[in-house]
C-alpha atoms as a PDB file:
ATOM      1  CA  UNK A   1       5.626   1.327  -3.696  1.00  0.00           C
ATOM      2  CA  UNK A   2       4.100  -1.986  -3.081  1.00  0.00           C
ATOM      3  CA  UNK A   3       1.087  -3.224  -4.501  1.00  0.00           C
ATOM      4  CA  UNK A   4      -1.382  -6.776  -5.010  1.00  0.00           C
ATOM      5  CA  UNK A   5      -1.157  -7.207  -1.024  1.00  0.00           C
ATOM      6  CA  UNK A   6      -4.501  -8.675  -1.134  1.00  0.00           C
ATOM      7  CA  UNK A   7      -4.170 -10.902  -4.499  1.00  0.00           C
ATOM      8  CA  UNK A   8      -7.615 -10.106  -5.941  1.00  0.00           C
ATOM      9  CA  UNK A   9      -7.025  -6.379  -6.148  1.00  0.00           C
ATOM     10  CA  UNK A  10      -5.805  -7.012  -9.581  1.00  0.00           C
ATOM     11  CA  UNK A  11      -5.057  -3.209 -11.040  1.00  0.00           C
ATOM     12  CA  UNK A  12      -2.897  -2.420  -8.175  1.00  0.00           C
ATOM     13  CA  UNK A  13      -0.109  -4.998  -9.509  1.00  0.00           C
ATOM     14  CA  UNK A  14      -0.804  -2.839 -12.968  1.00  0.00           C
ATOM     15  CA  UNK A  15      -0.383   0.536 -11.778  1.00  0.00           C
ATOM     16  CA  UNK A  16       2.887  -0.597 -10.371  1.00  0.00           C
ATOM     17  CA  UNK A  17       4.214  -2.161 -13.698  1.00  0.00           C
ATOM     18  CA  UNK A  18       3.099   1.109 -15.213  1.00  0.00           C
ATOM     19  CA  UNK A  19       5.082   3.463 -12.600  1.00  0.00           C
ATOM     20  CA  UNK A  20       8.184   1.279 -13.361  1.00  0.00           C
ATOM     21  CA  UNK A  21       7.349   1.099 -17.216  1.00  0.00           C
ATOM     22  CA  UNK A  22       6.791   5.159 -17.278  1.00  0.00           C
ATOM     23  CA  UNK A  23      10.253   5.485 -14.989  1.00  0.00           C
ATOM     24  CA  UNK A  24      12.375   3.549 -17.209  1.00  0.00           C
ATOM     25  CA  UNK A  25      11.321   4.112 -20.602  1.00  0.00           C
ATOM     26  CA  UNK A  26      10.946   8.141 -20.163  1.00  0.00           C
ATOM     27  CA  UNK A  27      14.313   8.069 -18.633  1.00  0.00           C
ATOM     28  CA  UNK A  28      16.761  10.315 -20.649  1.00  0.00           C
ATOM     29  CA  UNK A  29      13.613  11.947 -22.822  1.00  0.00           C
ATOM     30  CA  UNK A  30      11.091  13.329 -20.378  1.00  0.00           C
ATOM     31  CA  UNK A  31      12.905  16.153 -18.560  1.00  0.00           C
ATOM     32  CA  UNK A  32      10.477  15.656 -15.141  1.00  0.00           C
ATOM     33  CA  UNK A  33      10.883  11.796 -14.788  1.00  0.00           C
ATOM     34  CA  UNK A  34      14.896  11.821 -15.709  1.00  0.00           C
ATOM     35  CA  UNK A  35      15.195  14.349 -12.399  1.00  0.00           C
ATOM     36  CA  UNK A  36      13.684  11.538 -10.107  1.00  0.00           C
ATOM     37  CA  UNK A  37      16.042   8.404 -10.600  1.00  0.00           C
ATOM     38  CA  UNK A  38      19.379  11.265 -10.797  1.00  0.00           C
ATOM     39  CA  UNK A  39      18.342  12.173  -7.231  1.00  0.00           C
ATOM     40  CA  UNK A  40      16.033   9.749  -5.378  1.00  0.00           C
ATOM     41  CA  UNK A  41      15.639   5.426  -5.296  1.00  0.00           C
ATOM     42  CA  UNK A  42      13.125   4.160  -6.585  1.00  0.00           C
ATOM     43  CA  UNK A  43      11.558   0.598  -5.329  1.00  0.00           C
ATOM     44  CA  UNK A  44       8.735  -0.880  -6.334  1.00  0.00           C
ATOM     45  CA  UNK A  45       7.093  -4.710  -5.587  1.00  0.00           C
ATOM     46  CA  UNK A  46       4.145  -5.050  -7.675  1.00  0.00           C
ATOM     47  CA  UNK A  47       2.927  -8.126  -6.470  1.00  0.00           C
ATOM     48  CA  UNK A  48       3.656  -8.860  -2.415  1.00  0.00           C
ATOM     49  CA  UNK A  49       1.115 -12.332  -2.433  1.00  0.00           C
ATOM     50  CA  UNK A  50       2.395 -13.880  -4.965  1.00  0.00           C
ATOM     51  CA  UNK A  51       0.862 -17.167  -3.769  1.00  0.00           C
ATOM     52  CA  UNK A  52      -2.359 -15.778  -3.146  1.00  0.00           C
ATOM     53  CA  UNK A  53      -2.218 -14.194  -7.109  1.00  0.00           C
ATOM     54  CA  UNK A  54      -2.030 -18.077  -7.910  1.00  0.00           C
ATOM     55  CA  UNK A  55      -5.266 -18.505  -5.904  1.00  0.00           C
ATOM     56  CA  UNK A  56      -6.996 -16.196  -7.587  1.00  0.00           C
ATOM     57  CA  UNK A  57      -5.772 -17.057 -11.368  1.00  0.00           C
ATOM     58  CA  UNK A  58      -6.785 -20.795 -10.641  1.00  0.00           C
ATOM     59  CA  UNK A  59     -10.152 -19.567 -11.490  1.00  0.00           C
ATOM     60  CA  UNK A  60      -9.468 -18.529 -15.140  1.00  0.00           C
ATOM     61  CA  UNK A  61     -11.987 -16.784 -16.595  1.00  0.00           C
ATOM     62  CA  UNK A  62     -13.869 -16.492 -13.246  1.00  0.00           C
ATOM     63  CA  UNK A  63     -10.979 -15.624 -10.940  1.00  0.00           C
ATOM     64  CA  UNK A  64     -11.591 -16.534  -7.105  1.00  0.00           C
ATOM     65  CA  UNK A  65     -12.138 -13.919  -4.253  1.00  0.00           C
ATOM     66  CA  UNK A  66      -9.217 -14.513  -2.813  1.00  0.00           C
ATOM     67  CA  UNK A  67      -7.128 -11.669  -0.570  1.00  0.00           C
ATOM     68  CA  UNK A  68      -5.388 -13.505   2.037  1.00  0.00           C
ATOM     69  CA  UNK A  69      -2.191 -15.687   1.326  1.00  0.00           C
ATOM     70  CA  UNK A  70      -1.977 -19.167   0.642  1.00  0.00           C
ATOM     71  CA  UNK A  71      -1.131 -20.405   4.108  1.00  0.00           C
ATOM     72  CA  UNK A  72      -3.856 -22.969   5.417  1.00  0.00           C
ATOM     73  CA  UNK A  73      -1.392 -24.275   8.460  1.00  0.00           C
ATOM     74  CA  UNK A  74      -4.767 -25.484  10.947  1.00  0.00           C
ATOM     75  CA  UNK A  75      -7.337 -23.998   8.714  1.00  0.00           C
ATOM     76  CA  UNK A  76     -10.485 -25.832   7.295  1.00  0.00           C
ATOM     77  CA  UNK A  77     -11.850 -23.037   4.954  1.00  0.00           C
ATOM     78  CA  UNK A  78     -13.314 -23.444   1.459  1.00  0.00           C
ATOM     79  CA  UNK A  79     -11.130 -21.579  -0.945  1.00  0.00           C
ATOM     80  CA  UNK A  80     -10.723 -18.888  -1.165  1.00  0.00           C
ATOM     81  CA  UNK A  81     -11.331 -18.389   2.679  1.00  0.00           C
ATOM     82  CA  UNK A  82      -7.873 -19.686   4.070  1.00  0.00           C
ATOM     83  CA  UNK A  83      -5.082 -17.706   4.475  1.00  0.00           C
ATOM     84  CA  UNK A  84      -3.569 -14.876   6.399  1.00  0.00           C
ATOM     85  CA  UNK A  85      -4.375 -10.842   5.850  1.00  0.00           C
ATOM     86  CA  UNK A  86      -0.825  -9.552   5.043  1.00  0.00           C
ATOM     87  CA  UNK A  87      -2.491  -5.847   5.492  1.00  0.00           C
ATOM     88  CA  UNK A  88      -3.021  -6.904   9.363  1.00  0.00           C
ATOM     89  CA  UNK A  89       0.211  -8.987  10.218  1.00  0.00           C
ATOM     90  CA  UNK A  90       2.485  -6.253  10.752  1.00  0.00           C
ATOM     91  CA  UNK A  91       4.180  -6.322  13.289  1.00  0.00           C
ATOM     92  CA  UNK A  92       3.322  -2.140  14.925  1.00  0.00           C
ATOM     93  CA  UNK A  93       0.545  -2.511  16.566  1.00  0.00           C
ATOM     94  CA  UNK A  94      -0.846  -5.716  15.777  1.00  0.00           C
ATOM     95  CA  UNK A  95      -3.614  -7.135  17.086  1.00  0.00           C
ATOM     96  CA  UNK A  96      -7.373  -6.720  18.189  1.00  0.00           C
ATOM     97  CA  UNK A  97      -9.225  -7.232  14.687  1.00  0.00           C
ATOM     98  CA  UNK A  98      -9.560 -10.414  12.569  1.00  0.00           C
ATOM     99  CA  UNK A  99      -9.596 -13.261  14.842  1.00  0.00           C
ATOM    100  CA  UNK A 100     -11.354 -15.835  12.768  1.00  0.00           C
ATOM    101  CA  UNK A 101      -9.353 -18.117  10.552  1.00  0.00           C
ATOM    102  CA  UNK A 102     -11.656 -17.871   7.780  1.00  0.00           C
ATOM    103  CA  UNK A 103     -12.339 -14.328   8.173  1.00  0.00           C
ATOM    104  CA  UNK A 104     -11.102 -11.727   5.356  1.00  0.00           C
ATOM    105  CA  UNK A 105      -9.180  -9.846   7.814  1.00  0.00           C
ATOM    106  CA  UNK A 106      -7.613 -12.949   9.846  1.00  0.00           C
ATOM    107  CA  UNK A 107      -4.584 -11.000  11.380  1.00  0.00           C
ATOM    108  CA  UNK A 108      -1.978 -14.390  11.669  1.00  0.00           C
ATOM    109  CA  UNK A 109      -1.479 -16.247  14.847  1.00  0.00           C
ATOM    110  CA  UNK A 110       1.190 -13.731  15.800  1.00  0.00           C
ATOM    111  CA  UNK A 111       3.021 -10.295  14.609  1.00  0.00           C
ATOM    112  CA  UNK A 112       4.839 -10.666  11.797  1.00  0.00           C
ATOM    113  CA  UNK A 113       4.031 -15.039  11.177  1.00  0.00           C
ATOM    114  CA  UNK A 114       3.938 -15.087   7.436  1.00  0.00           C
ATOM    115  CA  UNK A 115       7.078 -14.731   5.462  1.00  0.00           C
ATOM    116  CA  UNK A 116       5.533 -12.563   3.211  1.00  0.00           C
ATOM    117  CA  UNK A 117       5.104  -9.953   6.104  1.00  0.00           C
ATOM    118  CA  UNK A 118       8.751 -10.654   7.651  1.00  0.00           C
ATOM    119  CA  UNK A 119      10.771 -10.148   3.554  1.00  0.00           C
ATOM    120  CA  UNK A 120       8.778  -6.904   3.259  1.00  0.00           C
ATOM    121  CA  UNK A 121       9.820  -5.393   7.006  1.00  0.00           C
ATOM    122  CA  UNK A 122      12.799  -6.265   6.764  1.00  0.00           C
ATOM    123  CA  UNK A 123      13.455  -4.796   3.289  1.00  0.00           C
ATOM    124  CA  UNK A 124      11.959  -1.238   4.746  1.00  0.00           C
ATOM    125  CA  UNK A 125      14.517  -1.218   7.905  1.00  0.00           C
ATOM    126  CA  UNK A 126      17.259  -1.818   5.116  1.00  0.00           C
ATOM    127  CA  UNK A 127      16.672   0.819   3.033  1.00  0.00           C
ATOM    128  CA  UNK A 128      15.528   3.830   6.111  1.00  0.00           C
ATOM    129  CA  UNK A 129      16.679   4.310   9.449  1.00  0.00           C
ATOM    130  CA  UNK A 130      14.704   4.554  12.343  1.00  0.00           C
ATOM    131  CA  UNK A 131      13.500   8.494  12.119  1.00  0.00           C
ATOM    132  CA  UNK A 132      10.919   8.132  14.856  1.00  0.00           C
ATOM    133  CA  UNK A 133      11.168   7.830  18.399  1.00  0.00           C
ATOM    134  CA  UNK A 134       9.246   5.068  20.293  1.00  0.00           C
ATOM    135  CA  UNK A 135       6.498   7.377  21.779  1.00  0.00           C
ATOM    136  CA  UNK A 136       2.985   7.666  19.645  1.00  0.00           C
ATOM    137  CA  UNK A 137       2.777  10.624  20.257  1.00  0.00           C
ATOM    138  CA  UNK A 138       6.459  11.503  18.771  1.00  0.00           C
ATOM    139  CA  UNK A 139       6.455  12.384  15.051  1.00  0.00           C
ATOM    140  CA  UNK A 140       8.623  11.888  12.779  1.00  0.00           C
ATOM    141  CA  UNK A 141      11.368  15.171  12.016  1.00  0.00           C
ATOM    142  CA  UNK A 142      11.268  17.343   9.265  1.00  0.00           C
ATOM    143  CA  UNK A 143      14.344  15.975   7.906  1.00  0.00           C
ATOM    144  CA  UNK A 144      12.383  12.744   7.547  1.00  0.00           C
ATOM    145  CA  UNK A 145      13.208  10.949   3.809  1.00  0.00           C
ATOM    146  CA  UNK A 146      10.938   8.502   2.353  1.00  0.00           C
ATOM    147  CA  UNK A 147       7.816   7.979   1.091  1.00  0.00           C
ATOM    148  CA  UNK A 148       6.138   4.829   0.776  1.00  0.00           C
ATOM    149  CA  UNK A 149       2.511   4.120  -1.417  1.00  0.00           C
ATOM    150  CA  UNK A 150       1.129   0.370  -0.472  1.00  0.00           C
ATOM    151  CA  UNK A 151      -2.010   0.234  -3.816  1.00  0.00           C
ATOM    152  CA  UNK A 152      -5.314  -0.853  -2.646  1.00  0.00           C
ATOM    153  CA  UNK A 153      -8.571  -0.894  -4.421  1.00  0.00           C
ATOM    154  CA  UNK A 154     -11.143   0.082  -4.186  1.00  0.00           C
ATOM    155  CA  UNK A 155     -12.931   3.627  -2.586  1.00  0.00           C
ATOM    156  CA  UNK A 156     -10.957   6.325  -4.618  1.00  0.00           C
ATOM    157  CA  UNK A 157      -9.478   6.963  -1.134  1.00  0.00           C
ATOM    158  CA  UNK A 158      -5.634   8.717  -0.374  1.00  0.00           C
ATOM    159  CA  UNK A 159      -5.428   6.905   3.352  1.00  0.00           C
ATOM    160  CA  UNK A 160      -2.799   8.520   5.794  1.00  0.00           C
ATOM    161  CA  UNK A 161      -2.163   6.726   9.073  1.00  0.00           C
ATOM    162  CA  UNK A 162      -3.168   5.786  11.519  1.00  0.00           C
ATOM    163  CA  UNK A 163      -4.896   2.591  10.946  1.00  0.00           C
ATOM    164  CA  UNK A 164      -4.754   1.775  14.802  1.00  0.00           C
ATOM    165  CA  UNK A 165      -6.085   4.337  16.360  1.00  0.00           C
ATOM    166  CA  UNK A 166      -8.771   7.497  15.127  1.00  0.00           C
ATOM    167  CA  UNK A 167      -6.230   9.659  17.659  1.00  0.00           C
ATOM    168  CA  UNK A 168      -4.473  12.066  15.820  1.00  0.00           C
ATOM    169  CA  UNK A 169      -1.715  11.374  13.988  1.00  0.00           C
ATOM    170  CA  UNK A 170       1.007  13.357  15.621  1.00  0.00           C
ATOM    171  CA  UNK A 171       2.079  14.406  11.294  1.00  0.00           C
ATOM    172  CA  UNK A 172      -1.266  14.397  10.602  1.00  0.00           C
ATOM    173  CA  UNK A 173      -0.850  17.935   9.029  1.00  0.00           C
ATOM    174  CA  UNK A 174       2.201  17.028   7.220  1.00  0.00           C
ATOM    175  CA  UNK A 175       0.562  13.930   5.447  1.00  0.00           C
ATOM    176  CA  UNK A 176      -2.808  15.973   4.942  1.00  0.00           C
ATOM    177  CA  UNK A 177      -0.596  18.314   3.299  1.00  0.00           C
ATOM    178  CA  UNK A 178       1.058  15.782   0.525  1.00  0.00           C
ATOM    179  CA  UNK A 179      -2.073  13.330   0.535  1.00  0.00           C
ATOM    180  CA  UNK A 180      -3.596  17.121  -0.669  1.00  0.00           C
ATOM    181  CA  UNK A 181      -0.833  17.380  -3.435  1.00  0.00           C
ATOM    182  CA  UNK A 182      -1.276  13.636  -4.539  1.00  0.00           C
ATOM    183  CA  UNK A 183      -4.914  13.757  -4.553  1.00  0.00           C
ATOM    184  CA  UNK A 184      -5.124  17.001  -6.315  1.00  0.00           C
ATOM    185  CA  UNK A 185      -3.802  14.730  -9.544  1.00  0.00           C
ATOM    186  CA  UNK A 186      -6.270  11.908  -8.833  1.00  0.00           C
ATOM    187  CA  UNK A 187      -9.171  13.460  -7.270  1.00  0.00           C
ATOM    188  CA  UNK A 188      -9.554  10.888  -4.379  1.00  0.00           C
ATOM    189  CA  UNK A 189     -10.792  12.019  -0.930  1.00  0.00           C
ATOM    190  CA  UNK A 190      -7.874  12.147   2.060  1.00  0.00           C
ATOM    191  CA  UNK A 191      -8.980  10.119   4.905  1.00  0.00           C
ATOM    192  CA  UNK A 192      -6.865   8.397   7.783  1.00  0.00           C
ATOM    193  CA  UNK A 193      -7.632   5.269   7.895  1.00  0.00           C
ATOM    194  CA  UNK A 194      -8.695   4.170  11.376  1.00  0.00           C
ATOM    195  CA  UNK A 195      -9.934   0.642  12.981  1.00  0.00           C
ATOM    196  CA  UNK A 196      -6.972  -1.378  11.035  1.00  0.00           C
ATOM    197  CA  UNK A 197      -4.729  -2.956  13.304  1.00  0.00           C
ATOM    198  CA  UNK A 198      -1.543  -4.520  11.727  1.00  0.00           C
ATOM    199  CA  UNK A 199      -1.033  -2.621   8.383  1.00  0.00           C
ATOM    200  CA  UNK A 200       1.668  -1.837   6.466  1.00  0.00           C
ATOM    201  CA  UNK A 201       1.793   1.685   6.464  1.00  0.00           C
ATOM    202  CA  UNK A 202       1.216   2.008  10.082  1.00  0.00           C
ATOM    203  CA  UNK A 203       4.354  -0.418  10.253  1.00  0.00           C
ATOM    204  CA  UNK A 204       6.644   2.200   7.836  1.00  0.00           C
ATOM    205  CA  UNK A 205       5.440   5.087   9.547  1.00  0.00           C
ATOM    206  CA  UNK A 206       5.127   4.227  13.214  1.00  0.00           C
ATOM    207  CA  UNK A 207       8.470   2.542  13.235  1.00  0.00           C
ATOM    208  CA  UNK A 208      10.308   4.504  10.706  1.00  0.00           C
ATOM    209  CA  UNK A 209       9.010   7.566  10.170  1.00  0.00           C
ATOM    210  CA  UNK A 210       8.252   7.070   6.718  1.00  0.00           C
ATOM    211  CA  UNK A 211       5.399   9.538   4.994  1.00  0.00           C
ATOM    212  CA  UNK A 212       3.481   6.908   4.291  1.00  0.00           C
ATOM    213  CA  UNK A 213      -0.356   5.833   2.359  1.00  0.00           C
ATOM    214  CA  UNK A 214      -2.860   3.832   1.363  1.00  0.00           C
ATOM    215  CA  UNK A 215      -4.161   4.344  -2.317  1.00  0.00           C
ATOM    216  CA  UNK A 216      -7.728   2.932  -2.734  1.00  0.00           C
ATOM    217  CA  UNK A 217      -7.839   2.507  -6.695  1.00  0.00           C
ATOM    218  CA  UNK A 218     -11.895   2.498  -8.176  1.00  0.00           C
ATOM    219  CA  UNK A 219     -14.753   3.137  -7.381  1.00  0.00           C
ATOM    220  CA  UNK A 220     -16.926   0.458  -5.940  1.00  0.00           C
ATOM    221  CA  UNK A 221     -19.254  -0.603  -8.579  1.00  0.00           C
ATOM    222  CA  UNK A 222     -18.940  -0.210 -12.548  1.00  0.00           C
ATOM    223  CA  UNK A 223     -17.045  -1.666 -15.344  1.00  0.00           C
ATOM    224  CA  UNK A 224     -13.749   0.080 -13.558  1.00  0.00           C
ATOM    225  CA  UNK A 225     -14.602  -0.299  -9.731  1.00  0.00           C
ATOM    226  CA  UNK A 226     -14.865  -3.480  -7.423  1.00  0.00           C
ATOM    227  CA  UNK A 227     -11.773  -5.927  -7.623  1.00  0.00           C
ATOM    228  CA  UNK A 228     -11.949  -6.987 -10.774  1.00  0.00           C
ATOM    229  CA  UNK A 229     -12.811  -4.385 -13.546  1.00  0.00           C
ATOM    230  CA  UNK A 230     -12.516  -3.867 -16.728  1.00  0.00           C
ATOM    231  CA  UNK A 231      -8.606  -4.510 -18.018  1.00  0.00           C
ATOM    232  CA  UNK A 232      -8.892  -1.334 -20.466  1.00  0.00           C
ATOM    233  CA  UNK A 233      -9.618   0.565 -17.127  1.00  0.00           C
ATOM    234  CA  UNK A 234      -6.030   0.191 -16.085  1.00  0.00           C
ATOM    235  CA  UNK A 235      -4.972   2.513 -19.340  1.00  0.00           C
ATOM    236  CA  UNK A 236      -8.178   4.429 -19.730  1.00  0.00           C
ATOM    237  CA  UNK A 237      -8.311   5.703 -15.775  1.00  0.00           C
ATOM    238  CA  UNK A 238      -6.100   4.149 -13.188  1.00  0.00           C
ATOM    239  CA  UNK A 239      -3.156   5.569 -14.547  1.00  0.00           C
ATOM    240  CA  UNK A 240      -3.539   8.572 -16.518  1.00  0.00           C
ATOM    241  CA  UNK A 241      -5.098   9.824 -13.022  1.00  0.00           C
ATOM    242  CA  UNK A 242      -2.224   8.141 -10.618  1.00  0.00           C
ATOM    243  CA  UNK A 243       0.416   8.651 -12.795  1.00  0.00           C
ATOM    244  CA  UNK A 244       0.788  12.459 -11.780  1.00  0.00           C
ATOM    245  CA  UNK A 245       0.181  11.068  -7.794  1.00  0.00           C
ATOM    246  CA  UNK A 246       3.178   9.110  -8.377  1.00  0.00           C
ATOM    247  CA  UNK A 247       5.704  11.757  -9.393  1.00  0.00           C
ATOM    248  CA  UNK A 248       4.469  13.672  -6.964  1.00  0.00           C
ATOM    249  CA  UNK A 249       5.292  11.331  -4.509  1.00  0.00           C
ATOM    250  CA  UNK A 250       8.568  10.476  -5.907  1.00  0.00           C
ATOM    251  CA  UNK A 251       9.543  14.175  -5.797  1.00  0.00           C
ATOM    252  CA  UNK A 252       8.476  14.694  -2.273  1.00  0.00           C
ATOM    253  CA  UNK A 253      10.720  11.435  -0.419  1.00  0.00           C
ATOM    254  CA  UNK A 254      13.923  13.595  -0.029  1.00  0.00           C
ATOM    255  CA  UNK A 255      11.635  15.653   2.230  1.00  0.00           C
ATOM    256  CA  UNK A 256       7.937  14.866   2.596  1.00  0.00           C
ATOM    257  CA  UNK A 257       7.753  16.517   6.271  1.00  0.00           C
ATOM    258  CA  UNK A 258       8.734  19.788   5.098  1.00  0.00           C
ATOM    259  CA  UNK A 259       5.804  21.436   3.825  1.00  0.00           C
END
């Protein structure tokens, strides 16, 4: 799980203190979460733009908009408009959306340019093999392991890949079929992505075969939806209806391709 990509989604770096806070502490006393760390890994980065986080706590009690990094190498935005879009610097498939420096979705001057992008690949090809050939139209094999949740906000959304492409995923049925049992616990809506070039899970699943998804936390307006809602909604909603998506997830990595 990785989460607070895009700094001003500020419950996603929540939900992933809570998943680490409800593994650890329930450890040895809840029967259901003691069977996941005997028998699977567990990893978890709750914030991956740190430096963009900064950006937006400079603003105090008015945070700042920001969701790209910090990096303002040749750029002459206003804050918060510099910056790269982590979510489009991966290096599968980069390419062909967010050319303009100060746009939200600026994709880097190359695959893979900020070091942000580069520590989190490169952690993912340590922990999984390749499981995927090169082809796109190769899936992954049923003995796949791994699943891999990157938190967004907002659209109450469970997001399969692809990103790059509206073609079928050649798993699509596979990662229907567990974005179904994940969703089931949060009542979000299963959609592939589609038109986002560069993302992370397109990067775990396209190059390793990883089951992978986008969670879209909130709804869009409201005390709890947009990027910055109401703290108590972390408690009162986020989790109570992720925290079931979560062990579901965690129980389905040995095998998430299996059915």
């Amino acid at each position: 799980m990785i989460a607070q990509i895009h700094a001003r989604e500020l419950a996603t770096g929540e939900l992933a203190w809570r998943w680490i806070d409800h593994v650890t502490r329930g450890y040895g006393t809840d029967a259901e979460v003691t069977s996941i760390p005997d028998t699977t890994e567990l990893w978890v980065v709750p914030v991956v733009n740190p430096d963009g986080v900064d950006i937006v706590a400079s603003g105090g009690s008015r945070p700042l908009m920001q969701r790209k990094n910090a990096n303002d190498t040749g750029a002459s935005c206003p804050a918060p408009g510099y910056g790269v879009d982590l979510n489009r610097n991966s290096t599968f498939k980069w390419g062909g959306a967010g050319t303009s420096r100060c746009g939200e979705t600026y994709q880097g001057t190359a695959a893979g340019s900020e070091p942000e992008t580069r520590a989190v690949e490169a952690w993912f090809k340590q922990l999984f093999p390749d499981q995927r050939g090169p082809g796109d139209t190769e899936p992954a094999p049923v003995t796949t392991r791994g699943v891999m949740i990157t938190v967004h906000s907002y659209g109450n959304l469970v997001m399969p890949p692809w990103g790059w492409t509206w073609n079928a995923n050649p798993n699509a049925s596979q990662l229907a079929a567990l974005g179904g049992k994940m969703a089931a616990s949060n009542g979000y809506t299963v959609v592939a992505e589609g038109d986002t070039t560069g993302t992370t899970d397109d990067f775990t699943h396209g190059n390793l075969g990883i089951a992978s998804y986008t969670f879209e936390i909130g709804s869009g307006s409201g005390s709890c939806g947009g990027f910055f809602p109401q703290y108590s909604c972390v408690d009162s909603l986020f989790w109570p209806n992720n925290r079931g998506a979560f062990l579901t997830a965690a129980k389905a990595a040995k095998a998430p391709c299996a059915g």
